[in-house]
Protein backbone atom coordinates (compact mmCIF):
# COMPACT_ATOMS: atom_id res chain seq x y z
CA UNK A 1 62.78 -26.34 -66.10
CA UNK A 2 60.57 -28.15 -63.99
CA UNK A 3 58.97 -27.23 -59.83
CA UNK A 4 59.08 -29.89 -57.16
CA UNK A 5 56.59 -29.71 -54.24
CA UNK A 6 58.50 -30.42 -51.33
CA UNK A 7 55.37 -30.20 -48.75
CA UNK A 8 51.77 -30.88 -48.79
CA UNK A 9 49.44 -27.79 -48.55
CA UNK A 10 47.36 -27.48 -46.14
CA UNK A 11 43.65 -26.79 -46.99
CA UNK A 12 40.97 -26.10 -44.73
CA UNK A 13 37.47 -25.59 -45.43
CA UNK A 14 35.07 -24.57 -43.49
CA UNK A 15 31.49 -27.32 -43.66
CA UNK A 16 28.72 -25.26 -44.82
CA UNK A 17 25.52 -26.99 -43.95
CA UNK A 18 22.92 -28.15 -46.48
CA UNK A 19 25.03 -26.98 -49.09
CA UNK A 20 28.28 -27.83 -51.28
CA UNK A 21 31.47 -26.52 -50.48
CA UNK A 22 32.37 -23.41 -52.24
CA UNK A 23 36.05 -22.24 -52.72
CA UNK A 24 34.77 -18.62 -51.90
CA UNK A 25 32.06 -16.98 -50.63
CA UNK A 26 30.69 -14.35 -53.36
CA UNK A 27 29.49 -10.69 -52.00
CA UNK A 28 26.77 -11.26 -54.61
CA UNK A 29 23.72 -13.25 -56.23
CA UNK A 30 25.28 -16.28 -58.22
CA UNK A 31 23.14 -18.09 -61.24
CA UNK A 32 23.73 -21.23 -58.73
CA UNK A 33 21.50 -19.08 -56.15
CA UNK A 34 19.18 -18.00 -59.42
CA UNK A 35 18.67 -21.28 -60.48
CA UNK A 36 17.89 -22.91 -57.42
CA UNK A 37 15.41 -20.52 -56.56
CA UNK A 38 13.84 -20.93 -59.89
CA UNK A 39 14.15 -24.95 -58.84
CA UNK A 40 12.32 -23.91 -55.43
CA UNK A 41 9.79 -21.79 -56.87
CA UNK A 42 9.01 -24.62 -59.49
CA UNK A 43 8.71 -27.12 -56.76
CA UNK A 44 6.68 -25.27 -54.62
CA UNK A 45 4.41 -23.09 -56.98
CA UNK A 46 4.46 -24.83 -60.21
CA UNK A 47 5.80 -21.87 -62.08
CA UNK A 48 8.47 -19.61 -61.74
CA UNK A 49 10.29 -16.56 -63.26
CA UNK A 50 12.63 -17.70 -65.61
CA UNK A 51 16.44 -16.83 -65.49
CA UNK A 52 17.04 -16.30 -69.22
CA UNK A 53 14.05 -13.91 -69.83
CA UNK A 54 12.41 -12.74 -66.78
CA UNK A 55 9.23 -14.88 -68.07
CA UNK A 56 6.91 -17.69 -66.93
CA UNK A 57 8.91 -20.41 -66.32
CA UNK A 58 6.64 -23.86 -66.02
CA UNK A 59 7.24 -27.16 -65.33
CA UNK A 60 7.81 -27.66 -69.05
CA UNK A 61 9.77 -24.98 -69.77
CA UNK A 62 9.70 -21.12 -70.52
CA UNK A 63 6.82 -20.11 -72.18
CA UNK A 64 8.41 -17.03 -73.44
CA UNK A 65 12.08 -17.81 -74.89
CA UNK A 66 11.66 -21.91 -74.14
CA UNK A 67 14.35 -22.50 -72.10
CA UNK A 68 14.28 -25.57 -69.55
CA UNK A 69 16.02 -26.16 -66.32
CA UNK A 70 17.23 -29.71 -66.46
C-alpha cells in the first residue's frame, strides 16, 4: 500500500525577528533560551552560571563539573 499527495501544503510561518524560525512557540524556558543566556552572560561578564550544574561557568569551561559550551 502506498499514499499519493495530490496537493502541495500550504505552510506559513510567521518571521520572528533576530531569531530562527521555530515550528512552535513553547509556554516555557527551552535549553536553546538557557544556553544562549549562558552565551550572553559569557560574552558580556566573562563568567556565567552553568546549565549542567548551576556552577561558575568561565570562558574555559565549568569549573565545577567541566562542561564547555562550544
Amino acid at each position: 500500500m502506498s499514499a499519493v499527495a495530490t496537493e502541495t501544503a500550504a505552510v506559513v510561518r510567521p518571521h520572528r525577528k533576530g531569531s530562527a524560525q521555530r515550528l512552535f512557540e513553547p509556554s516555557e524556558v527551552t535549553l536553546e533560551d538557557v544556553v544562549l543566556d549562558a552565551w550572553e552572560a559569557l560574552r558580556s561578564d566573562g563568567r556565567a552560571d552553568c546549565p549542567v550544574c548551576s556552577g561558575e561557568l568561565e570562558s574555559t569551561g565549568c569549573k565545577t563539573c567541566g562542561s564547555e559550551l562550544s
